[in-house]
C-alpha atoms as a PDB file:
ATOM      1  CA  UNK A   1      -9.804   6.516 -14.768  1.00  0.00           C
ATOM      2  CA  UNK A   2      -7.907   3.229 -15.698  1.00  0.00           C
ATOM      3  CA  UNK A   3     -11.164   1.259 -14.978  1.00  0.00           C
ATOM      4  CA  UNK A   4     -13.147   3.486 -17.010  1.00  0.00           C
ATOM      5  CA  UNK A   5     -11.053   3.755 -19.939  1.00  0.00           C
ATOM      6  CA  UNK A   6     -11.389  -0.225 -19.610  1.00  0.00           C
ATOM      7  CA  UNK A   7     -15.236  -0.174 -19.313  1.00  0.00           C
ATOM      8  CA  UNK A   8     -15.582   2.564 -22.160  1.00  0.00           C
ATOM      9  CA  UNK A   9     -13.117   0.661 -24.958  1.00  0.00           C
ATOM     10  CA  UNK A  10     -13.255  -3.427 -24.138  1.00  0.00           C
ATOM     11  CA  UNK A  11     -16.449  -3.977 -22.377  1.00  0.00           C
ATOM     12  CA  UNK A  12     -15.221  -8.198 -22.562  1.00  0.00           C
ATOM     13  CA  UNK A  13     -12.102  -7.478 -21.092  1.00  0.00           C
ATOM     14  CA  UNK A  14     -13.622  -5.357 -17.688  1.00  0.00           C
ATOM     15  CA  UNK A  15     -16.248  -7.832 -17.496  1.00  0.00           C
ATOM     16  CA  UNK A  16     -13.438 -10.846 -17.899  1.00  0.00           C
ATOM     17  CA  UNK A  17     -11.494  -9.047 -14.800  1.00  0.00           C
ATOM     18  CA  UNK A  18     -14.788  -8.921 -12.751  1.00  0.00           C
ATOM     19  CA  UNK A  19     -15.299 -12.523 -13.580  1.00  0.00           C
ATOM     20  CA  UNK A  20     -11.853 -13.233 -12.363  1.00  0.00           C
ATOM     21  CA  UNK A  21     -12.319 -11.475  -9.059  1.00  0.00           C
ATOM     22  CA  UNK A  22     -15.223 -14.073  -8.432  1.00  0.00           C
ATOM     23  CA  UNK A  23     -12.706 -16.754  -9.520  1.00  0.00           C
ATOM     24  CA  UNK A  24      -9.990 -15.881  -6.635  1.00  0.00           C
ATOM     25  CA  UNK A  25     -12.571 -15.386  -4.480  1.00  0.00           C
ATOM     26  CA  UNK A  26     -14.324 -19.007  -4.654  1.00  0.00           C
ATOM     27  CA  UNK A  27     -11.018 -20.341  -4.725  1.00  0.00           C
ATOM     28  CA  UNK A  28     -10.535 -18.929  -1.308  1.00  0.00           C
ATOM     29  CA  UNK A  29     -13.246 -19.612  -0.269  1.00  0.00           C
ATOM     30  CA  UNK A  30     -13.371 -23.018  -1.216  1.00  0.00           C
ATOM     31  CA  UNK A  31     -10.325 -23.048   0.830  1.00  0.00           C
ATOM     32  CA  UNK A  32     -11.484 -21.548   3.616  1.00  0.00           C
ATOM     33  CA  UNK A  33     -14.164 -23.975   3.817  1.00  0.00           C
ATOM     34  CA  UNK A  34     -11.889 -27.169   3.465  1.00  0.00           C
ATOM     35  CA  UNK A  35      -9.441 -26.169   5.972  1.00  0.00           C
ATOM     36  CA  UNK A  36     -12.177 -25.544   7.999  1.00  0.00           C
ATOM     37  CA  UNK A  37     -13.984 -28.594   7.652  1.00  0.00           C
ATOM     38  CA  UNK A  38     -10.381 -31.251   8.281  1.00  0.00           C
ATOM     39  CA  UNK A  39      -9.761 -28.579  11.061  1.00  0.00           C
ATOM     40  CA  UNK A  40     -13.059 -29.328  12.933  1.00  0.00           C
ATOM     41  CA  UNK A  41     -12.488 -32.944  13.078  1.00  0.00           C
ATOM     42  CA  UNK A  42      -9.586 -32.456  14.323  1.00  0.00           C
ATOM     43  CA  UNK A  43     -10.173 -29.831  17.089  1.00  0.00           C
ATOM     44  CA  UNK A  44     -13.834 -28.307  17.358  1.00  0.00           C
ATOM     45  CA  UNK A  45     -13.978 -24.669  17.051  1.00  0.00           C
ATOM     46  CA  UNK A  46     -10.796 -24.294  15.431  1.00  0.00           C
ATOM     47  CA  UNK A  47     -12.307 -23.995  11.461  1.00  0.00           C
ATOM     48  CA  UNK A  48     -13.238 -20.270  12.522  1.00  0.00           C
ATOM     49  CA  UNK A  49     -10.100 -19.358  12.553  1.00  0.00           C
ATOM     50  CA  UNK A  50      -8.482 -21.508  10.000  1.00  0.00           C
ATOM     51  CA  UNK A  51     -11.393 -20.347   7.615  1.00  0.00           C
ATOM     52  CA  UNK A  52     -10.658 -16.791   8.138  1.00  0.00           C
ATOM     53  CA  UNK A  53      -6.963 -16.988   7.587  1.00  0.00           C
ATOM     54  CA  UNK A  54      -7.471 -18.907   4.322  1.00  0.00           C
ATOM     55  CA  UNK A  55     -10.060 -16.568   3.074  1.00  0.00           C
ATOM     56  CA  UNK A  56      -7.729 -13.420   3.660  1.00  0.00           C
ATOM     57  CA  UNK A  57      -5.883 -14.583   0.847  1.00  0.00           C
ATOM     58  CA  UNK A  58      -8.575 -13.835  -1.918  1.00  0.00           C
ATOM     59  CA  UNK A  59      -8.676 -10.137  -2.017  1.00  0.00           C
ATOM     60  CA  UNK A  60      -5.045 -10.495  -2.221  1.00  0.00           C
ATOM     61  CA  UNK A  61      -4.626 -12.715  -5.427  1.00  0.00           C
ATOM     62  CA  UNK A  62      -7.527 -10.024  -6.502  1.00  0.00           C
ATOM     63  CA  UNK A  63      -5.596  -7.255  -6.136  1.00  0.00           C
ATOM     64  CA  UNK A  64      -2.128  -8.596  -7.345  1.00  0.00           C
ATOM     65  CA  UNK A  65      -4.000 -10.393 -10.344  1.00  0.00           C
ATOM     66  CA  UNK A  66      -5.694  -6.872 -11.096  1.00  0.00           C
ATOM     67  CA  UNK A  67      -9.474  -8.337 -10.915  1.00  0.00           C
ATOM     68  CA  UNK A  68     -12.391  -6.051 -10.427  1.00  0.00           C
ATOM     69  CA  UNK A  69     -14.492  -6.485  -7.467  1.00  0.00           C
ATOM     70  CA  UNK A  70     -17.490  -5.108  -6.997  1.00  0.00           C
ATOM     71  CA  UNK A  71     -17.229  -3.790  -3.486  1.00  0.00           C
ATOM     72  CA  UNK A  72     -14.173  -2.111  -4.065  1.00  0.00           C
ATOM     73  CA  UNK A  73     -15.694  -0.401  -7.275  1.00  0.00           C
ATOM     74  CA  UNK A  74     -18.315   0.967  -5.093  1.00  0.00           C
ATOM     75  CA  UNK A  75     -15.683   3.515  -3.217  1.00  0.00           C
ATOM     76  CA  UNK A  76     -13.659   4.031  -6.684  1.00  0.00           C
ATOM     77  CA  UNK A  77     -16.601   5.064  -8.572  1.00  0.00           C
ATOM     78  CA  UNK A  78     -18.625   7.128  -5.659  1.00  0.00           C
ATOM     79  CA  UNK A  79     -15.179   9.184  -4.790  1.00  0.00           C
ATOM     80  CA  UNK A  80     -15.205   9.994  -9.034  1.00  0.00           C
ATOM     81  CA  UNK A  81     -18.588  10.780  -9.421  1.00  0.00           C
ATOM     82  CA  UNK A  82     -17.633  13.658  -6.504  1.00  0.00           C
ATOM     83  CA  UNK A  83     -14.437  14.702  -8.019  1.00  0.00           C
ATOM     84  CA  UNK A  84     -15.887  15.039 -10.805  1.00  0.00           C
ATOM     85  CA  UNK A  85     -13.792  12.488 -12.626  1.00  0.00           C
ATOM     86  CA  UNK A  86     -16.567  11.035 -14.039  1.00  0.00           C
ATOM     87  CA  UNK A  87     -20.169  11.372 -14.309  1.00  0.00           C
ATOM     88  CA  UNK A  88     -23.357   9.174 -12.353  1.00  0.00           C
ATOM     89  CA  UNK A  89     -24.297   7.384 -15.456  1.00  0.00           C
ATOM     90  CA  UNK A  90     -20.834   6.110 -16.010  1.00  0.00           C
ATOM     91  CA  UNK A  91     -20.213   5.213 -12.186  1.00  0.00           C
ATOM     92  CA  UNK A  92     -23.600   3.462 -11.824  1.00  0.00           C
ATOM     93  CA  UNK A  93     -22.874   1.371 -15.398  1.00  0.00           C
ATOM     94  CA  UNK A  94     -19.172   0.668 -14.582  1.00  0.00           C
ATOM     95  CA  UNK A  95     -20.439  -0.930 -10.904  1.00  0.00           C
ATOM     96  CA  UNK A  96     -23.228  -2.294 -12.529  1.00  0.00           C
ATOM     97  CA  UNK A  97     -21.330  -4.332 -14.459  1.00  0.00           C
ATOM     98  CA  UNK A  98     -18.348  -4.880 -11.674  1.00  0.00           C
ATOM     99  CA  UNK A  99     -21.483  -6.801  -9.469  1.00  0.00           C
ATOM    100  CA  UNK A 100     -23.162  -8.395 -12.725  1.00  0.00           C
ATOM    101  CA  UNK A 101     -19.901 -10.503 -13.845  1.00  0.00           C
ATOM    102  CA  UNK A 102     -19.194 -11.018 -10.114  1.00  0.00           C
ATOM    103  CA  UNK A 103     -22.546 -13.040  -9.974  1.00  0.00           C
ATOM    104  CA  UNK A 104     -22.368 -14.874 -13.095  1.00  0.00           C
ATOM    105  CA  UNK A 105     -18.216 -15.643 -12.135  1.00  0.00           C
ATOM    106  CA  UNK A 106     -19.135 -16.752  -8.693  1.00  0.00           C
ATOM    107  CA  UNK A 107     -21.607 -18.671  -9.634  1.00  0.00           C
ATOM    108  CA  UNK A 108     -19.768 -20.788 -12.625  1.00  0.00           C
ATOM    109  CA  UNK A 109     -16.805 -21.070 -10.838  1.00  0.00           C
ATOM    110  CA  UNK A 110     -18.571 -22.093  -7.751  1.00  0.00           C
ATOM    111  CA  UNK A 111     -20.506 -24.776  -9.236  1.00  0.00           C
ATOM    112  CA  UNK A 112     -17.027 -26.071 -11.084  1.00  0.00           C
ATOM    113  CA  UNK A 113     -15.523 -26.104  -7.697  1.00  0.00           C
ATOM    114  CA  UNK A 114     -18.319 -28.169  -6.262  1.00  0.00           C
ATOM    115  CA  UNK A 115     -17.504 -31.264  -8.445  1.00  0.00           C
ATOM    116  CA  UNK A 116     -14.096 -31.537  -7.192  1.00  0.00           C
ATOM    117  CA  UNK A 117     -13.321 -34.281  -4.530  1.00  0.00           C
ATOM    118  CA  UNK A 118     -13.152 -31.695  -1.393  1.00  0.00           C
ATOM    119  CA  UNK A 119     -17.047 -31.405  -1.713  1.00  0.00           C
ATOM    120  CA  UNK A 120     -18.396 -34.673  -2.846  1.00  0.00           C
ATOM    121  CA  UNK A 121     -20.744 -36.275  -0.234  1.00  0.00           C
ATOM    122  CA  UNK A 122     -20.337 -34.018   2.465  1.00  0.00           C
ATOM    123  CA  UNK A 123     -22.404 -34.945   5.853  1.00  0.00           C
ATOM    124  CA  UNK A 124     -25.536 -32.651   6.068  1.00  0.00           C
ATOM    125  CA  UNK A 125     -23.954 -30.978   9.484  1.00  0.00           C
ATOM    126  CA  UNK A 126     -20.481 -29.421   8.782  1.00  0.00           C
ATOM    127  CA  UNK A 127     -19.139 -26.327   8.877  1.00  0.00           C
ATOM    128  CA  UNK A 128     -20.282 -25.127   5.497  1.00  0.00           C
ATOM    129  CA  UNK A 129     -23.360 -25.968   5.736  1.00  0.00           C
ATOM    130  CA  UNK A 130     -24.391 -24.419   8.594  1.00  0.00           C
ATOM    131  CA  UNK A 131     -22.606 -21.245   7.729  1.00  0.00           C
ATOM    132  CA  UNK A 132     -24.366 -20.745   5.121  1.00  0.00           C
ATOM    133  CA  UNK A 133     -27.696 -21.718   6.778  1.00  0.00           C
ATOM    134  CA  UNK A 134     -26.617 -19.051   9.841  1.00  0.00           C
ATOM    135  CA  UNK A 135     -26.047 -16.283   7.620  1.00  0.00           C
ATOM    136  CA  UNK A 136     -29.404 -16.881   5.670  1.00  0.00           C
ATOM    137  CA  UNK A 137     -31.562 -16.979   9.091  1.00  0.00           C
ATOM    138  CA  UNK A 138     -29.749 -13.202  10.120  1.00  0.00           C
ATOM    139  CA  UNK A 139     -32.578 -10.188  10.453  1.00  0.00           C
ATOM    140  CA  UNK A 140     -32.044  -7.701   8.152  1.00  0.00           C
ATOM    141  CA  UNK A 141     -30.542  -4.919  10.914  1.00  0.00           C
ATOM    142  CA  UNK A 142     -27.971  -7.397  11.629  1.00  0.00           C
ATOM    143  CA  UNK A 143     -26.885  -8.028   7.406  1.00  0.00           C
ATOM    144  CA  UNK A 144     -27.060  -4.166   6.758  1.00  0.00           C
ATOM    145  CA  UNK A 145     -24.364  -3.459   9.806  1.00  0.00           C
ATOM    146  CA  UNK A 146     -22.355  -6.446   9.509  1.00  0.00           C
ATOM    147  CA  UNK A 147     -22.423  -5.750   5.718  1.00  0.00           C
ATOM    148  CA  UNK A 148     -21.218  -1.859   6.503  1.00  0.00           C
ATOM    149  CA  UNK A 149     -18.639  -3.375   8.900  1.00  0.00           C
ATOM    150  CA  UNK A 150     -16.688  -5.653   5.947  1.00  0.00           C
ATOM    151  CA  UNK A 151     -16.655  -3.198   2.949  1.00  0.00           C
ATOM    152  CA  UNK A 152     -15.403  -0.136   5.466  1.00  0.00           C
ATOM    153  CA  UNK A 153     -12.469  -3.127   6.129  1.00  0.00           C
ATOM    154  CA  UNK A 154     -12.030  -4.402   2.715  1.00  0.00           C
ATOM    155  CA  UNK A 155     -11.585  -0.509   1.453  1.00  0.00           C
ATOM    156  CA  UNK A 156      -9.373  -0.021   4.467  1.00  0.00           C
ATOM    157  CA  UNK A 157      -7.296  -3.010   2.874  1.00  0.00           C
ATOM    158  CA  UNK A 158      -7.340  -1.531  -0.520  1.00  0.00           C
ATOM    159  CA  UNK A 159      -6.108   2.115   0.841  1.00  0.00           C
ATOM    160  CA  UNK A 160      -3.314   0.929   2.788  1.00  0.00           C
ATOM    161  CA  UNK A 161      -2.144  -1.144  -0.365  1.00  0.00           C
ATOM    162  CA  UNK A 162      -2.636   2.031  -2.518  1.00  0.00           C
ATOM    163  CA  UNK A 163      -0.234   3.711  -0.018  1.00  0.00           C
ATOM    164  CA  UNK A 164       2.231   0.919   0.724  1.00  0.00           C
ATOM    165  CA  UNK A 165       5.233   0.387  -1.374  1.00  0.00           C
ATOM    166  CA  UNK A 166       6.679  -3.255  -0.357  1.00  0.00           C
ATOM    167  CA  UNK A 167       4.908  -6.239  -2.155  1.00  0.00           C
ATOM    168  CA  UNK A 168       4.979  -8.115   1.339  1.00  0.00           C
ATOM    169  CA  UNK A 169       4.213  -5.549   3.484  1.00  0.00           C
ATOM    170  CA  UNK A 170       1.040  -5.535   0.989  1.00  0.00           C
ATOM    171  CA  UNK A 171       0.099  -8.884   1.622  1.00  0.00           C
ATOM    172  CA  UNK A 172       0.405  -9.202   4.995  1.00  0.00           C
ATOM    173  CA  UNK A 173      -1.672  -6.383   5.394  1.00  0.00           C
ATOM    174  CA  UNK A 174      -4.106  -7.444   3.280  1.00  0.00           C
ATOM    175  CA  UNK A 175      -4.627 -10.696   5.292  1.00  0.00           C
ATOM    176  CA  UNK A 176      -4.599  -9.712   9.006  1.00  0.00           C
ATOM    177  CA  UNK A 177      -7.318  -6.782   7.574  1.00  0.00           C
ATOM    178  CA  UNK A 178      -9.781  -9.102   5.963  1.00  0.00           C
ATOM    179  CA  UNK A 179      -8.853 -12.029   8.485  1.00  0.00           C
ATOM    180  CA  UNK A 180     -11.011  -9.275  10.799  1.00  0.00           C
ATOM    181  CA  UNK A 181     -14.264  -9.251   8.878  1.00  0.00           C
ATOM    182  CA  UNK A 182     -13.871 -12.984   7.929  1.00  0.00           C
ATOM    183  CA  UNK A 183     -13.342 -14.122  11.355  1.00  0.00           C
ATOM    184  CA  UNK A 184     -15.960 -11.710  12.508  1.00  0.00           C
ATOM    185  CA  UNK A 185     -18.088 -13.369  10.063  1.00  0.00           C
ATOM    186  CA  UNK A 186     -19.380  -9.903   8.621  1.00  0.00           C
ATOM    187  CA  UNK A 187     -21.568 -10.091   5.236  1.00  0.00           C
ATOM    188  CA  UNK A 188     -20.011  -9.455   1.875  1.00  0.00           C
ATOM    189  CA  UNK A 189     -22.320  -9.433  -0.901  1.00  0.00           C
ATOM    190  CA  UNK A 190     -19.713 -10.400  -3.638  1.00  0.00           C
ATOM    191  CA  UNK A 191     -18.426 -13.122  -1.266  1.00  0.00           C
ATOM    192  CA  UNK A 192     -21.362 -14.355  -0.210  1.00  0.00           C
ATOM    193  CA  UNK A 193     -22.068 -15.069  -4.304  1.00  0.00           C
ATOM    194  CA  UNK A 194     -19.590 -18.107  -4.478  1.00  0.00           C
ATOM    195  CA  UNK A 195     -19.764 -19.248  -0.756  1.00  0.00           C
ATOM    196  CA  UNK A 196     -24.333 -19.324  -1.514  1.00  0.00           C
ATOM    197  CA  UNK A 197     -23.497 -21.242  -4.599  1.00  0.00           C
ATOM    198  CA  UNK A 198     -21.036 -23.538  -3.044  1.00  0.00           C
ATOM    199  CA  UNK A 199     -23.345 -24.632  -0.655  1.00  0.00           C
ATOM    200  CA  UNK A 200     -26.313 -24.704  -2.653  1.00  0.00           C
ATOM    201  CA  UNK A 201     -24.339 -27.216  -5.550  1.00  0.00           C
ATOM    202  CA  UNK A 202     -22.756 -28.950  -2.718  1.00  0.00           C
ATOM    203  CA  UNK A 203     -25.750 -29.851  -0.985  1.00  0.00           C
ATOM    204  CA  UNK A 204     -27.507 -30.848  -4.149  1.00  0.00           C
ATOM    205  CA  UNK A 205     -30.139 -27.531  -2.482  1.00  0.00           C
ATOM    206  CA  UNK A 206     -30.424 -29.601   0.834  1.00  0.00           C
ATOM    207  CA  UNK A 207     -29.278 -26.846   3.228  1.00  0.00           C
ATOM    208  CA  UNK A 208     -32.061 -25.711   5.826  1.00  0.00           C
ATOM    209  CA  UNK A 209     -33.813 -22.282   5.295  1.00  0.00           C
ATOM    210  CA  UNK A 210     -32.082 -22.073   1.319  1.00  0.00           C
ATOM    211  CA  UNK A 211     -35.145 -20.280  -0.539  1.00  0.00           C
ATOM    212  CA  UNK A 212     -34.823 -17.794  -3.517  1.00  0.00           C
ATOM    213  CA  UNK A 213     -36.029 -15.245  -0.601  1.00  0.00           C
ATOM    214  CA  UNK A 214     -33.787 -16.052   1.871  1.00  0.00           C
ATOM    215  CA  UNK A 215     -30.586 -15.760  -0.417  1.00  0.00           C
ATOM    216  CA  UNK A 216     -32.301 -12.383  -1.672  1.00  0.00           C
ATOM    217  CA  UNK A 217     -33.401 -10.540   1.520  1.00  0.00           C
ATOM    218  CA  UNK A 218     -29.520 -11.560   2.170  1.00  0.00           C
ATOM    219  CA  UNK A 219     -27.465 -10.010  -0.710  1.00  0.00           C
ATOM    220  CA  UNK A 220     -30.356  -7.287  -0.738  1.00  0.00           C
ATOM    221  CA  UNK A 221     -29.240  -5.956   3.216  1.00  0.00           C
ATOM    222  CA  UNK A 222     -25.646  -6.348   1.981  1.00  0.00           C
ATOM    223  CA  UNK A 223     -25.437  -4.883  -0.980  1.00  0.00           C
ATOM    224  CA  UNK A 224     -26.966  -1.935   0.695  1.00  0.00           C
ATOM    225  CA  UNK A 225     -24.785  -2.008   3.762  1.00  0.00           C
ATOM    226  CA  UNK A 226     -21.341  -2.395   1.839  1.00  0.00           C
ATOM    227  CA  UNK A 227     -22.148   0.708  -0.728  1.00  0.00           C
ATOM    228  CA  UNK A 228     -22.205   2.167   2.716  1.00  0.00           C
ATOM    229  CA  UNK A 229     -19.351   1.038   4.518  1.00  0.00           C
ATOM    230  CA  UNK A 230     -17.430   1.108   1.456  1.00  0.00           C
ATOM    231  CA  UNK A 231     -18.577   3.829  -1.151  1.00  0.00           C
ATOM    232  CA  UNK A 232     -20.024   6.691   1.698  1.00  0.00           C
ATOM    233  CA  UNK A 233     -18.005   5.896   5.180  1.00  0.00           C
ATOM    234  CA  UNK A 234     -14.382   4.888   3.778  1.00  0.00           C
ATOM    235  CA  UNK A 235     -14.423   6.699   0.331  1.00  0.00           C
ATOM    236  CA  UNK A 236     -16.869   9.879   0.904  1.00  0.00           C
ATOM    237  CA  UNK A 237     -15.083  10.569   4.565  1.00  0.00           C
ATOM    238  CA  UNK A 238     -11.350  10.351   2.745  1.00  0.00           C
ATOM    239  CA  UNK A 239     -12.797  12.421  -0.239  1.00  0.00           C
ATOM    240  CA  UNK A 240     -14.191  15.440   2.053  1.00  0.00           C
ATOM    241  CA  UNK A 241     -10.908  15.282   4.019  1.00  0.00           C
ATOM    242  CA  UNK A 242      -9.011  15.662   1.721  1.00  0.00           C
ATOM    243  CA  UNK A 243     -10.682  18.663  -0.361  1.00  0.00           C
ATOM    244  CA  UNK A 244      -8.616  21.003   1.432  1.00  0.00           C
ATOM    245  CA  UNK A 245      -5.995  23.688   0.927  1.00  0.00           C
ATOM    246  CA  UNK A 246      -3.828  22.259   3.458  1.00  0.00           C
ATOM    247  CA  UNK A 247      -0.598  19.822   3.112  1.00  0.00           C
ATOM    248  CA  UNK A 248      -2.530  17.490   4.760  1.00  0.00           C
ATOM    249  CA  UNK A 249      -3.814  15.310   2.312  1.00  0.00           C
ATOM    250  CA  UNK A 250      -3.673  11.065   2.389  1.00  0.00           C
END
């Protein structure tokens, strides 16, 4: 209800907090991606992991900043529309906009982030690079599951910090939950908006397989796959459970 009664009265200031989720997000990101490229050179095979426990930390300056991210909006909005909270038209402009100022966010703030020194006149093999290429050469099976596979974890690590009380038991949680999907290397439409556009600026568009298409048929698959994971398996399942007579409710 708070994020509608946002949406409904300052359009400028929900779509400011959805631009600011993209903003902690390509910081991280951008993070992610330079620990993981020093951390390479100096032991191969290590940036996986340093890149995952770097990345954890967006969703939690998202959540403590009080941005609005898209994949998070799509369980919040689905469980209202059944509660009758709020009605379909609402829900689908509220997301709407949640995933529109996530793309224009991640995109500025990626390409402002690709002019600092981190990412000047990086070698055409590195780990960023050919992340980026590996997740735009994936069949579209393998987005849609992997994509179903992060938002049913990135909910998870929005319930638990709904039900937790202690600001550091919240943020440790937060980041050994996401570390999962990042380290997995799961797909994440709203991520994937800043981490595309990193690579694309970086690269000056240089990065093998990089088409309009490709970067499509990708945030197509897991778009699809986090409403999903997110919206029907995490927030429907919890919703149905708990529309009972019973004390036991979460």
């Amino acid at each position: 209800m708070n994020k509608v009664a946002l949406f409904q009265t300052s359009y400028a200031r929900y779509a400011a907090r959805a631009m600011l989720a993209t903003l902690f997000l390509t910081l991280g990101t951008a993070a992610a991606f330079g620990t993981a490229l020093q951390a390479e050179k100096i032991l191969p095979g290590s940036g996986k992991f340093t890149f995952a426990f770097m990345f954890s930390w967006s969703l939690v300056m998202i959540i403590f900043m009080g941005a609005e991210l898209g994949t998070s909006d799509m369980m919040f909005v689905t469980v209202g529309v059944y509660r009758k909270k709020i009605n379909f038209s609402t829900a689908v402009k509220v997301l709407g906009t949640t995933l529109l100022f996530n793309l224009i966010g991640g995109i500025l703030f990626a390409y402002l982030i690709s002019l600092t020194g981190p990412f000047q006149d990086l070698p055409t093999n590195n780990y960023l690079f050919d992340g980026i290429a590996s997740k735009l050469s994936k069949p579209s099976l393998q987005i849609f599951v992997e994509a179903i596979f992060a938002n049913i974890i990135v909910n998870t690590a929005l319930f638990m910090n709904l039900r937790m009380k202690d600001d550091a038991g919240k943020v440790m949680a937060i980041i050994f939950i996401i570390f999962i999907f990042a380290f997995l290397g799961y797909e994440h439409v709203i991520a994937n908006f800043p981490a595309f556009s990193l690579a694309f600026f970086a690269s000056h568009g240089t990065i093998a397989g990089m088409t309009l298409g490709s970067v499509l048929h990708n945030l197509f698959f897991a778009l699809i796959g986090n409403y999903v994971g997110g919206a029907l398996i995490i927030g429907m399942t919890y919703a149905w459970m708990n529309k009972t007579k019973t004390d036991y409710v979460d």
